[in-house]
PDB file of N, CA and C in Angstrom:
ATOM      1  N   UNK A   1      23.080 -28.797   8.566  1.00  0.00           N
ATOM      2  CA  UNK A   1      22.129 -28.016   9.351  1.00  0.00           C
ATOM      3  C   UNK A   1      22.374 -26.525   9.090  1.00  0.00           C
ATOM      4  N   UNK A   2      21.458 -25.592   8.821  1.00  0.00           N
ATOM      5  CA  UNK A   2      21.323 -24.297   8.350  1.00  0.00           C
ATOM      6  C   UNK A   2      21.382 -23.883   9.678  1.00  0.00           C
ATOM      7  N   UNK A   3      22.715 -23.197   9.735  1.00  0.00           N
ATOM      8  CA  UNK A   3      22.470 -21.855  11.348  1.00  0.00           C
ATOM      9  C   UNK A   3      21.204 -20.776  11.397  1.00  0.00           C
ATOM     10  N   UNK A   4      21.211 -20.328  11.991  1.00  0.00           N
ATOM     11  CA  UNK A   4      19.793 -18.928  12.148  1.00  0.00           C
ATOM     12  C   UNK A   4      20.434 -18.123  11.533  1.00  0.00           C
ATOM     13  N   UNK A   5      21.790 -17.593  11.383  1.00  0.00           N
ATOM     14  CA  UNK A   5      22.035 -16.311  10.404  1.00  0.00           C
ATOM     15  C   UNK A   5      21.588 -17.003   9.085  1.00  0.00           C
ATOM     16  N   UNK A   6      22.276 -18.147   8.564  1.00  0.00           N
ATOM     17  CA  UNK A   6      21.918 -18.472   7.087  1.00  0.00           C
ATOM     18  C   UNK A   6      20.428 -18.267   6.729  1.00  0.00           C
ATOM     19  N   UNK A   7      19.663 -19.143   7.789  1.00  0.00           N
ATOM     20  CA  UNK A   7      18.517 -19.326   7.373  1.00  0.00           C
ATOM     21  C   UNK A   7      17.625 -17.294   7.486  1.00  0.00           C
ATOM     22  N   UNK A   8      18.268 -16.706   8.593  1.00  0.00           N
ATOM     23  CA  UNK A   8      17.806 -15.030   8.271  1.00  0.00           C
ATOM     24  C   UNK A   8      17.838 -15.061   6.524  1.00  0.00           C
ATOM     25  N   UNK A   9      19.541 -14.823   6.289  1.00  0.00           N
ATOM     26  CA  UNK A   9      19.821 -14.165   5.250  1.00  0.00           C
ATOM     27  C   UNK A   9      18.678 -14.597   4.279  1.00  0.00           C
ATOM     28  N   UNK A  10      18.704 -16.323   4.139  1.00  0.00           N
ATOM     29  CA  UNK A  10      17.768 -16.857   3.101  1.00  0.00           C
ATOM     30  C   UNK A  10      16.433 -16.351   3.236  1.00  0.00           C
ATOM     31  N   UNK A  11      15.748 -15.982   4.303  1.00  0.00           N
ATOM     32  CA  UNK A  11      14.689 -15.780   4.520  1.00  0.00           C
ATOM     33  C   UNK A  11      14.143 -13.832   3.692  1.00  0.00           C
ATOM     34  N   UNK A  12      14.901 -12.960   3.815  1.00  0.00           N
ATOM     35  CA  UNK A  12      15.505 -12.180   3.910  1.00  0.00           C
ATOM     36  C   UNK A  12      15.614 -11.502   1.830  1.00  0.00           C
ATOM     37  N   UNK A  13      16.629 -12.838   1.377  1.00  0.00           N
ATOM     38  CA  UNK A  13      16.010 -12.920  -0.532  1.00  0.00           C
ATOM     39  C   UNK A  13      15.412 -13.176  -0.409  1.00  0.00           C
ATOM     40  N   UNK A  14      14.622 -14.242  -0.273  1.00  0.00           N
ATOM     41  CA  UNK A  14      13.467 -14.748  -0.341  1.00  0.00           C
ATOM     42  C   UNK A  14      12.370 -13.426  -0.389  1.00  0.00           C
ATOM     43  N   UNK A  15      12.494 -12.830   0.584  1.00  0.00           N
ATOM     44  CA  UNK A  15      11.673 -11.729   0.695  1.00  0.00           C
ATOM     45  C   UNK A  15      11.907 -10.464  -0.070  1.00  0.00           C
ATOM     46  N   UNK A  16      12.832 -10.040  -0.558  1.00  0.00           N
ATOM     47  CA  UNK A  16      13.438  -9.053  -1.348  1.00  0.00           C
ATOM     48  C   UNK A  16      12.911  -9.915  -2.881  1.00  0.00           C
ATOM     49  N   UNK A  17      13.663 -11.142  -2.864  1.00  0.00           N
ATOM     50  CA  UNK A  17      13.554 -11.318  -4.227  1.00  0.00           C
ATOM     51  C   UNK A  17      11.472 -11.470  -4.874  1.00  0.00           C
ATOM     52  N   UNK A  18      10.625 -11.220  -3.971  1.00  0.00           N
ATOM     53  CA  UNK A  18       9.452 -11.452  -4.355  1.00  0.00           C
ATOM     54  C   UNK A  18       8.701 -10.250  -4.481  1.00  0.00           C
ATOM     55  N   UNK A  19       9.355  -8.981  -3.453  1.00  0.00           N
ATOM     56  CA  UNK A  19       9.052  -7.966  -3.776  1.00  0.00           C
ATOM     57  C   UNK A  19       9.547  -7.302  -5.038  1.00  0.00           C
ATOM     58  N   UNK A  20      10.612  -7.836  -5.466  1.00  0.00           N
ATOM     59  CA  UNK A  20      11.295  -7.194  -6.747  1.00  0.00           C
ATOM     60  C   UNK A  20      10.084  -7.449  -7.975  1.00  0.00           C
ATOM     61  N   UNK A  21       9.621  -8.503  -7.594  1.00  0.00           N
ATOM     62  CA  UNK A  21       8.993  -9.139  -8.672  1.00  0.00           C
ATOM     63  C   UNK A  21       7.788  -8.039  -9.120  1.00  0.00           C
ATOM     64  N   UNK A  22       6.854  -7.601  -7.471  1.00  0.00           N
ATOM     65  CA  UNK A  22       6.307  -6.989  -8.073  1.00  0.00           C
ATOM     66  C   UNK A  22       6.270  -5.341  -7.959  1.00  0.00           C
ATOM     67  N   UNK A  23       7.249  -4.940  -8.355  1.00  0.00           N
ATOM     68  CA  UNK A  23       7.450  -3.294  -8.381  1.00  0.00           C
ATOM     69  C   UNK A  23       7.662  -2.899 -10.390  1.00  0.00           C
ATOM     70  N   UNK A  24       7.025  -1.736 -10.443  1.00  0.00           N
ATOM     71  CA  UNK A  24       6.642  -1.817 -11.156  1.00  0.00           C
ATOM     72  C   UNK A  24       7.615  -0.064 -11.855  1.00  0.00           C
ATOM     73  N   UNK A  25       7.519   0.348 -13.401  1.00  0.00           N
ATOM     74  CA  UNK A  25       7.843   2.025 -12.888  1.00  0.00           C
ATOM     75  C   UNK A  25       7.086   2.753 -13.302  1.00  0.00           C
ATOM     76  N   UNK A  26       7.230   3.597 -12.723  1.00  0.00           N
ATOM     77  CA  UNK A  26       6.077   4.547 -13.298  1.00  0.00           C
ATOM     78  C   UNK A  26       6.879   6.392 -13.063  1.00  0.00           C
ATOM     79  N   UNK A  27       6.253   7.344 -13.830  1.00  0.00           N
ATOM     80  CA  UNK A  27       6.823   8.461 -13.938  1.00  0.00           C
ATOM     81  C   UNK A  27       6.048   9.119 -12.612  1.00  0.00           C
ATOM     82  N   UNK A  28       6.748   9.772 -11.568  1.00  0.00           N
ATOM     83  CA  UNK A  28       5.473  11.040 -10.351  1.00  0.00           C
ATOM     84  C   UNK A  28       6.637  12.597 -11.202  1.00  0.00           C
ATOM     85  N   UNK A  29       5.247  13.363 -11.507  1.00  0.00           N
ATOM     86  CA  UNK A  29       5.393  14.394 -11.042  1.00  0.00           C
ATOM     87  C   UNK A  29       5.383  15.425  -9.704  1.00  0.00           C
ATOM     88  N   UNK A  30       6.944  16.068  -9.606  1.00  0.00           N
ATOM     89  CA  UNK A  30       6.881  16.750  -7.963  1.00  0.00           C
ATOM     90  C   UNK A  30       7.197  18.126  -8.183  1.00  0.00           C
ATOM     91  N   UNK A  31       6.402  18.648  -7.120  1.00  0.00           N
ATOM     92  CA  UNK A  31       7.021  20.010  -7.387  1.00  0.00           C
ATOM     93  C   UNK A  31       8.758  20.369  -6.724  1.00  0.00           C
ATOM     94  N   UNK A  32       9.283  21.257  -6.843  1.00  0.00           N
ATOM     95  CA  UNK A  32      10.648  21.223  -6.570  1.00  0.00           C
ATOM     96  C   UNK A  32      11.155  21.098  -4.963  1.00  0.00           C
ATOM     97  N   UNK A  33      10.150  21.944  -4.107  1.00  0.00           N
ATOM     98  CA  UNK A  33       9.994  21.732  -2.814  1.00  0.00           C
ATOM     99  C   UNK A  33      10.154  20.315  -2.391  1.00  0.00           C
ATOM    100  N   UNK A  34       9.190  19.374  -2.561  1.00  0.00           N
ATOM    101  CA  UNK A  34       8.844  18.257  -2.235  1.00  0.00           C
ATOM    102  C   UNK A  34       9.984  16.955  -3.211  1.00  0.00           C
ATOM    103  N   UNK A  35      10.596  17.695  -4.326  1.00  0.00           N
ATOM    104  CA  UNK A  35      11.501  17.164  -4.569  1.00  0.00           C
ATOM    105  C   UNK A  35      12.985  17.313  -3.819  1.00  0.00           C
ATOM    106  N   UNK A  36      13.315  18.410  -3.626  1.00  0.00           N
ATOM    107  CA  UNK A  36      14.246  18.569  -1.907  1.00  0.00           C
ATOM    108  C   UNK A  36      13.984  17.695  -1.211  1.00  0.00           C
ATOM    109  N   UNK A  37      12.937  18.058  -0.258  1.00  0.00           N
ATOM    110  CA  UNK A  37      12.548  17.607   0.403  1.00  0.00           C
ATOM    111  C   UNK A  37      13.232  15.784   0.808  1.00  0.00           C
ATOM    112  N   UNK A  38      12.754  15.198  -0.371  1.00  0.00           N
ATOM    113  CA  UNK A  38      12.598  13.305  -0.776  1.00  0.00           C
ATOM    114  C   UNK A  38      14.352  13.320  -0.978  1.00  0.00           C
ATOM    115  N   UNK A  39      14.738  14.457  -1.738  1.00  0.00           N
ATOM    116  CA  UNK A  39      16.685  14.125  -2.117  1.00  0.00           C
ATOM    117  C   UNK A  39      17.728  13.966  -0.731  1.00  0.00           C
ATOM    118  N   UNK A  40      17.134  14.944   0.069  1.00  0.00           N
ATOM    119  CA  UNK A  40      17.270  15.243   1.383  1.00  0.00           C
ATOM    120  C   UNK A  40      17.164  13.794   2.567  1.00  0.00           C
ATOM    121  N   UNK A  41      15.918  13.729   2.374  1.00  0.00           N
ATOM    122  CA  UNK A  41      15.836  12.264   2.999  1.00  0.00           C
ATOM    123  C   UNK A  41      16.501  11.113   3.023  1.00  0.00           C
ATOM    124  N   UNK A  42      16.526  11.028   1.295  1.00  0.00           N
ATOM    125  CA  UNK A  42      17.064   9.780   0.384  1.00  0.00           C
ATOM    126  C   UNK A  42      18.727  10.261   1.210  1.00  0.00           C
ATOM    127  N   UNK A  43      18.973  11.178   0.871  1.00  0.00           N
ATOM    128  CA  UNK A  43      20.599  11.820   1.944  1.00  0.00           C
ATOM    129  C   UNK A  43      20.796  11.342   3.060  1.00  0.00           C
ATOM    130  N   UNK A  44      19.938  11.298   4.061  1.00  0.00           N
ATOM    131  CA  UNK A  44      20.326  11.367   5.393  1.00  0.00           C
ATOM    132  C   UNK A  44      20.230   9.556   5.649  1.00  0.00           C
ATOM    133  N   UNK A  45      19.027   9.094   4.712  1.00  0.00           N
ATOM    134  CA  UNK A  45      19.128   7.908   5.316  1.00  0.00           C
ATOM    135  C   UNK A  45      19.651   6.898   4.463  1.00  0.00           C
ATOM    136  N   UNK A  46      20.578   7.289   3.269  1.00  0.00           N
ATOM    137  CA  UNK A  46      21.532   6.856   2.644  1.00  0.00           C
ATOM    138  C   UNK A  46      20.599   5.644   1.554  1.00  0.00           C
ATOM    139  N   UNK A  47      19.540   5.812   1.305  1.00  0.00           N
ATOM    140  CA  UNK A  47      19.098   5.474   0.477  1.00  0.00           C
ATOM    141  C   UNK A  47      18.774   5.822  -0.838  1.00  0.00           C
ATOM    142  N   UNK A  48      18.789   5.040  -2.106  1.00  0.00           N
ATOM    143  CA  UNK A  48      17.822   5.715  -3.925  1.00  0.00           C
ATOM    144  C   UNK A  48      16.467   6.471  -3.533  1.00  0.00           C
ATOM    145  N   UNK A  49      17.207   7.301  -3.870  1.00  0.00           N
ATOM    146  CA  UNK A  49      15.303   7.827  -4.069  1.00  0.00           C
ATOM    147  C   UNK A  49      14.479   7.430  -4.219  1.00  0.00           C
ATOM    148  N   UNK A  50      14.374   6.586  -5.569  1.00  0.00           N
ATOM    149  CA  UNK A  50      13.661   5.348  -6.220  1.00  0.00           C
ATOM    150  C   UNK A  50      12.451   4.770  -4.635  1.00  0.00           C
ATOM    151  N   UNK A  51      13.871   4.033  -3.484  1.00  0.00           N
ATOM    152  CA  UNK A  51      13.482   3.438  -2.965  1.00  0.00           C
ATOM    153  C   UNK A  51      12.402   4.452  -1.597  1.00  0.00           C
ATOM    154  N   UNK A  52      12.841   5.822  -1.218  1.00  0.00           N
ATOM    155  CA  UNK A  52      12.338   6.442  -0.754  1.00  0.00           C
ATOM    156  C   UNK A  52      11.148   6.638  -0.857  1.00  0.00           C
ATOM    157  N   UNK A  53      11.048   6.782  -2.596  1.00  0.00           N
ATOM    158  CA  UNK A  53       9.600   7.281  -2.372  1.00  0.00           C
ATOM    159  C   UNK A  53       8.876   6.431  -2.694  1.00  0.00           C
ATOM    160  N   UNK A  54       8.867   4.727  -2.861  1.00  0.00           N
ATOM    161  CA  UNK A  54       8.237   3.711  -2.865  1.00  0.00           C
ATOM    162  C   UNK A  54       7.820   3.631  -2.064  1.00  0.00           C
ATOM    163  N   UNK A  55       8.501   4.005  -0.755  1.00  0.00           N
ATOM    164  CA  UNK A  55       8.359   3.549   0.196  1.00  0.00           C
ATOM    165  C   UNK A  55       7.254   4.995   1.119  1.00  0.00           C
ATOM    166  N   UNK A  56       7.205   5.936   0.670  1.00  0.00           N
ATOM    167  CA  UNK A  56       6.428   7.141   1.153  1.00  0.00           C
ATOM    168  C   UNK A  56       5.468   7.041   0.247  1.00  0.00           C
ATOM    169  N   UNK A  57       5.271   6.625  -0.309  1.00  0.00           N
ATOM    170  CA  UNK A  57       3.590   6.454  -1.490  1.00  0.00           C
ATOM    171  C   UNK A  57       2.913   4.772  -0.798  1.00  0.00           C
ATOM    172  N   UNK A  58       3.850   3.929  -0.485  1.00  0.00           N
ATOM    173  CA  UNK A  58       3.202   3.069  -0.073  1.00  0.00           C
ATOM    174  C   UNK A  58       2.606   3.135   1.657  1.00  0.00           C
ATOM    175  N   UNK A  59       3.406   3.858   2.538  1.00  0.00           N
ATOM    176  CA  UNK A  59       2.755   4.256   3.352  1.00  0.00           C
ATOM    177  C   UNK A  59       1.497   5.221   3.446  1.00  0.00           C
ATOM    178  N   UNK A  60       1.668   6.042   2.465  1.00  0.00           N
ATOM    179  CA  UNK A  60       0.702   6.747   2.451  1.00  0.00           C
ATOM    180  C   UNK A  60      -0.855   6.107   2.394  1.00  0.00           C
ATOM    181  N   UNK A  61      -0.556   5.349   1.435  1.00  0.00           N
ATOM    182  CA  UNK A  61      -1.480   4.313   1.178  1.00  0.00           C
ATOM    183  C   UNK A  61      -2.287   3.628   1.903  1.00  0.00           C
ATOM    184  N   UNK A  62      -1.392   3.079   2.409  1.00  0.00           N
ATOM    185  CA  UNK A  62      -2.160   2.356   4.377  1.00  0.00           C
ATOM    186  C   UNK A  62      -2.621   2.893   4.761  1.00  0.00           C
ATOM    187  N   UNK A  63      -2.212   3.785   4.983  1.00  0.00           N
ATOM    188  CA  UNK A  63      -2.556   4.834   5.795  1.00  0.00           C
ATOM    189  C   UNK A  63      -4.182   5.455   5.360  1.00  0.00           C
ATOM    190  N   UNK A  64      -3.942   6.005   4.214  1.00  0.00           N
ATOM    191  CA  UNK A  64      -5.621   6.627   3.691  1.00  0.00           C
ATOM    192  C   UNK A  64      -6.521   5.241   3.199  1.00  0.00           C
ATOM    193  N   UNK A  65      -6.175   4.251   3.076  1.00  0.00           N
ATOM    194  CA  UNK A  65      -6.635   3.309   3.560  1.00  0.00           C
ATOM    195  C   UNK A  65      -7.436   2.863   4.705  1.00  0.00           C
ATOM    196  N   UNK A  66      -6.448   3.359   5.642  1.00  0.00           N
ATOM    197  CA  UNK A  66      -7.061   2.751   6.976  1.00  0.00           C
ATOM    198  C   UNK A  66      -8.009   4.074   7.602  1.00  0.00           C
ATOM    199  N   UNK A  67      -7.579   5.365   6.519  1.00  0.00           N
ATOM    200  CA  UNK A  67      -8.583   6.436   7.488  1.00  0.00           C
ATOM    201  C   UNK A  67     -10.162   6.609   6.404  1.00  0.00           C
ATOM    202  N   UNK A  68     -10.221   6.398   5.397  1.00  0.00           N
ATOM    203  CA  UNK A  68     -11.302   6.162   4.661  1.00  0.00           C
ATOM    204  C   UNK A  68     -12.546   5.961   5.457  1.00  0.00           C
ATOM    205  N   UNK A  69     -13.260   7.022   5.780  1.00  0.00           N
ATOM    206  CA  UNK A  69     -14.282   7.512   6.690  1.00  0.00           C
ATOM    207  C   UNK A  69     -15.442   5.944   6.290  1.00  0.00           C
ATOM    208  N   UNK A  70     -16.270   5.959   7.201  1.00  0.00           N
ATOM    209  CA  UNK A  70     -17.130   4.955   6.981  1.00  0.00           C
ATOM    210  C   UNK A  70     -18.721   5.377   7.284  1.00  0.00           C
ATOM    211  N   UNK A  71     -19.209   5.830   6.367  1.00  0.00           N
ATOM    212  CA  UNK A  71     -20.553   6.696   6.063  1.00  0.00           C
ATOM    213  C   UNK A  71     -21.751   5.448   6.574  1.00  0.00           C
ATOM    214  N   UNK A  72     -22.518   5.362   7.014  1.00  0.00           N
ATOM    215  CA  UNK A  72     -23.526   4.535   7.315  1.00  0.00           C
ATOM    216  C   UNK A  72     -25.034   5.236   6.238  1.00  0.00           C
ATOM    217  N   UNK A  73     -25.025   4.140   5.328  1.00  0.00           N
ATOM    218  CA  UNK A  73     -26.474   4.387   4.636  1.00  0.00           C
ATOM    219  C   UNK A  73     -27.683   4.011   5.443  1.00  0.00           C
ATOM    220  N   UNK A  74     -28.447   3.639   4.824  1.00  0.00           N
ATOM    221  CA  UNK A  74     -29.846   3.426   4.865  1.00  0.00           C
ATOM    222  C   UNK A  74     -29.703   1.841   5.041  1.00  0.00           C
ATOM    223  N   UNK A  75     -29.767   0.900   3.847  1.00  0.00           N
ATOM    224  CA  UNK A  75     -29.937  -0.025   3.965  1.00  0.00           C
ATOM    225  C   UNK A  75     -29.021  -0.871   4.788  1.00  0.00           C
ATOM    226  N   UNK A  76     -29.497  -2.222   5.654  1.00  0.00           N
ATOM    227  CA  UNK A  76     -29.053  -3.036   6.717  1.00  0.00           C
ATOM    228  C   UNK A  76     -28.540  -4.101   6.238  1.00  0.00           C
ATOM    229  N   UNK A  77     -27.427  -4.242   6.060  1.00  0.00           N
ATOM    230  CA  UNK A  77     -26.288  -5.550   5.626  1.00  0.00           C
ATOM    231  C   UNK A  77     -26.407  -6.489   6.452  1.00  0.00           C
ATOM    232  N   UNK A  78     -26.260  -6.432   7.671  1.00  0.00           N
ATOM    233  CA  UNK A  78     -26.602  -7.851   8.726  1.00  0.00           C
ATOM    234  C   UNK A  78     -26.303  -7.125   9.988  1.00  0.00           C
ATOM    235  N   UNK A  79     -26.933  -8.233  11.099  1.00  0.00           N
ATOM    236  CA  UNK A  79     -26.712  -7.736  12.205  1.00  0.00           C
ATOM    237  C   UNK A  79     -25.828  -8.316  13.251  1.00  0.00           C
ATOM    238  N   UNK A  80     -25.244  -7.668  13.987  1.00  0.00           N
ATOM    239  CA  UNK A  80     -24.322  -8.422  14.932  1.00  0.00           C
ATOM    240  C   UNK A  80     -24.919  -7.562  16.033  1.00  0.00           C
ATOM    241  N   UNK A  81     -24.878  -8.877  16.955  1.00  0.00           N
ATOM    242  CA  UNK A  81     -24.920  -8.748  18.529  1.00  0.00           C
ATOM    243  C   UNK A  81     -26.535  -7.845  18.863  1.00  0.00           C
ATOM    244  N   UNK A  82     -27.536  -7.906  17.998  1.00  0.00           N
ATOM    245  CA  UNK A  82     -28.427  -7.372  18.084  1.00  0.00           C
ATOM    246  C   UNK A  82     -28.303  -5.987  17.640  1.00  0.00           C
ATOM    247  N   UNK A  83     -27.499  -5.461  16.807  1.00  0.00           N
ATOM    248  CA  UNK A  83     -26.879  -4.505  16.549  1.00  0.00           C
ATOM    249  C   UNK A  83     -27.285  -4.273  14.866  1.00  0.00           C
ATOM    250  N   UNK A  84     -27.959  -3.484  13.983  1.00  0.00           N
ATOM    251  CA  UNK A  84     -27.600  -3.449  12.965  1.00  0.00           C
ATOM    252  C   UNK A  84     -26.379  -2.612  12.217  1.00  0.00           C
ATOM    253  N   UNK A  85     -25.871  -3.412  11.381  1.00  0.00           N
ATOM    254  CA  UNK A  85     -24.768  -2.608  10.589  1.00  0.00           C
ATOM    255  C   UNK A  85     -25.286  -2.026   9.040  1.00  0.00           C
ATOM    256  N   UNK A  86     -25.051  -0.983   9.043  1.00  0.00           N
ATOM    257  CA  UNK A  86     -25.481  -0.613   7.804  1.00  0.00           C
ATOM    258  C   UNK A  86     -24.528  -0.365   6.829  1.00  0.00           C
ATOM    259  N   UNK A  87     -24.761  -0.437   5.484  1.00  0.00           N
ATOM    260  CA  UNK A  87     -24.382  -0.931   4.328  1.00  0.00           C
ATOM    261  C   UNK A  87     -23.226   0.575   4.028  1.00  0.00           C
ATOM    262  N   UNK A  88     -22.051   0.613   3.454  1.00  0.00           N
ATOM    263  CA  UNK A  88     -21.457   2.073   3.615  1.00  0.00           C
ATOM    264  C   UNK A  88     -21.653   2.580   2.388  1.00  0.00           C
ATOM    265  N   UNK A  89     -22.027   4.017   2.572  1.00  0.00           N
ATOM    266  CA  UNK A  89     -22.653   4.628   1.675  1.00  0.00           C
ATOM    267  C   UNK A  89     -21.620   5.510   1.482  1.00  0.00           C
ATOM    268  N   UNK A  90     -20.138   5.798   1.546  1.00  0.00           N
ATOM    269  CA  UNK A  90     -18.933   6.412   1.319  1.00  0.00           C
ATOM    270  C   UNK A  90     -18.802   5.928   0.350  1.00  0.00           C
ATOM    271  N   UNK A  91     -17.206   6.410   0.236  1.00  0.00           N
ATOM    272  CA  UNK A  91     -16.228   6.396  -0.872  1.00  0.00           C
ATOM    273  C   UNK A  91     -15.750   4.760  -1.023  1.00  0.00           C
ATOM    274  N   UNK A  92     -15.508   4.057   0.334  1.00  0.00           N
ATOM    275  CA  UNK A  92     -14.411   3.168   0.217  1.00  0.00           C
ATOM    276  C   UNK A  92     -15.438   1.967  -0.706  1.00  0.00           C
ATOM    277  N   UNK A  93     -16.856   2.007  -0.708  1.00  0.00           N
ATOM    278  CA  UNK A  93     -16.973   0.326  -1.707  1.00  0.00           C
ATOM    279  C   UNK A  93     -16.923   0.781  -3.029  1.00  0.00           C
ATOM    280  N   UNK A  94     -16.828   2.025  -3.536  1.00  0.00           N
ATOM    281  CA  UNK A  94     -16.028   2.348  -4.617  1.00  0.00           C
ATOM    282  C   UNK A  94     -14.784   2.306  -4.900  1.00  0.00           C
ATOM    283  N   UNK A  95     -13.837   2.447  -3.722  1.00  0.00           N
ATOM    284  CA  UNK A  95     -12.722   2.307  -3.942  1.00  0.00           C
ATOM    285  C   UNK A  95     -12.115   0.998  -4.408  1.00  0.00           C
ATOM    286  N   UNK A  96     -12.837  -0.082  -3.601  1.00  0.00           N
ATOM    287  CA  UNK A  96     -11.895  -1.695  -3.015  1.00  0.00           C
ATOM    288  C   UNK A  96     -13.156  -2.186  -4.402  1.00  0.00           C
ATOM    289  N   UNK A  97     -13.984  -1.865  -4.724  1.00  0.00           N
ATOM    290  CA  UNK A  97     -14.192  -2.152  -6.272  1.00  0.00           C
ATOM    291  C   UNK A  97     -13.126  -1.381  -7.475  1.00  0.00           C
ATOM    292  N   UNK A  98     -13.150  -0.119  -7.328  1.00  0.00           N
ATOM    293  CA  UNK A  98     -12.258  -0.527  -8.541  1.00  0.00           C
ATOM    294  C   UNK A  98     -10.729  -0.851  -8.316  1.00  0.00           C
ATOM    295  N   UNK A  99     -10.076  -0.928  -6.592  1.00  0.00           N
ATOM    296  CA  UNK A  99      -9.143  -1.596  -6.714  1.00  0.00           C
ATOM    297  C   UNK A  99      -9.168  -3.158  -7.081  1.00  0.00           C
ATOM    298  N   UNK A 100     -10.434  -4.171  -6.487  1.00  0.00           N
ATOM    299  CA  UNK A 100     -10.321  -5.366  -7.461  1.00  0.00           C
ATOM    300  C   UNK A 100     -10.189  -5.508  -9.003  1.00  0.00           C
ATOM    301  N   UNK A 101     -11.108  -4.672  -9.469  1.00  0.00           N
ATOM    302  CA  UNK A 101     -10.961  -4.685 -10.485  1.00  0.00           C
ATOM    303  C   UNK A 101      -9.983  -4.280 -11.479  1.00  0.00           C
ATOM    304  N   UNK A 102      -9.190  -3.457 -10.688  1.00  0.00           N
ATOM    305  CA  UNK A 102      -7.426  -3.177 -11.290  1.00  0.00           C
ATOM    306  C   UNK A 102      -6.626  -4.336 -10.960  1.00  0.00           C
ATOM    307  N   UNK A 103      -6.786  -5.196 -10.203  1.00  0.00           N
ATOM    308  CA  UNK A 103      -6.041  -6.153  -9.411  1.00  0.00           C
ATOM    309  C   UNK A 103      -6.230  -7.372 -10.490  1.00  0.00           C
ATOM    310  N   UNK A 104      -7.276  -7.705 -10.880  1.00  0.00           N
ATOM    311  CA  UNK A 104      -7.669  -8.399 -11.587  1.00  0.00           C
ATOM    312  C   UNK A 104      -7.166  -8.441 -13.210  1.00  0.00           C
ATOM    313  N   UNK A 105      -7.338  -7.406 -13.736  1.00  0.00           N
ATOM    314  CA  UNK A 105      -6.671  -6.538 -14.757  1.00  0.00           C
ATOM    315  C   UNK A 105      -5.552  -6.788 -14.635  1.00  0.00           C
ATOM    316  N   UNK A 106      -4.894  -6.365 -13.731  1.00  0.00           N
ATOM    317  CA  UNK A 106      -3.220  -6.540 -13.994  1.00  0.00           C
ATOM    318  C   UNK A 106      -2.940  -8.059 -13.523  1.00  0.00           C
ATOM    319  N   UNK A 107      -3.109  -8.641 -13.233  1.00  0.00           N
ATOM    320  CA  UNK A 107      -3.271 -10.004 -12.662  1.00  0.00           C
ATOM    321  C   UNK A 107      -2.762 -11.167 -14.456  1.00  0.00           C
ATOM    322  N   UNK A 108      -3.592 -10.306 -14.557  1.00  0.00           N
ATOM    323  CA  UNK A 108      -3.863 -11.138 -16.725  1.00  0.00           C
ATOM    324  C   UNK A 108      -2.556 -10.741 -16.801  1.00  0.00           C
ATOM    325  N   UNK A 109      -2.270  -9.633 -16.978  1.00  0.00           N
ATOM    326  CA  UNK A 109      -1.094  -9.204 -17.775  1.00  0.00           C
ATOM    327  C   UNK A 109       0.178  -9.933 -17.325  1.00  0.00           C
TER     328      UNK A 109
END
């Protein structure tokens, strides 16, 4: 019988080892400020940089994600509750198109 710490820990790779899988590298240019700044951090909270700023680009992300204004066009997509919703005439069905379509793309590879 697996105790609850074992089964944490296992749970735990399990989860590390799938994120490893998909991180990827890539070069950011920073300016020197904002490179302080991240060395500083990576300092205090005793972490790689590496992992710092994976982790501050991926929040960021959510984040302008989740604030991606929502423009109301003209044309009527469907209606709820007697309500019409209209079709968004912003940025974001450009965006989550060409993020499928990068998703897809790298997907092959």
């Amino acid at each position: 019988m697996t105790s609850n710490l074992t089964k944490k820990m296992l749970d735990d790779w399990e989860q590390r080892s799938t994120h490893v899988k998909e991180q990827v590298s890539t070069e950011v240019v920073l300016n020197k400020a904002d490179l302080i700044k991240i060395e500083a951090l990576a300092e205090t909270y005793d972490l790689p940089v590496s992992d710092l700023l994976a982790n501050l680009i991926n929040t960021a992300l959510l984040e302008i994600e989740e604030q991606m204004p929502y423009v109301p066009g003209d044309k009527v997509i469907r209606v709820e509750e007697g309500e019409p919703i209209y079709e968004d005439a912003g940025r974001t069905p450009e965006y989550m198109a060409a993020k499928a379509k990068l998703e897809k793309k790298n997907h092959k590879n």
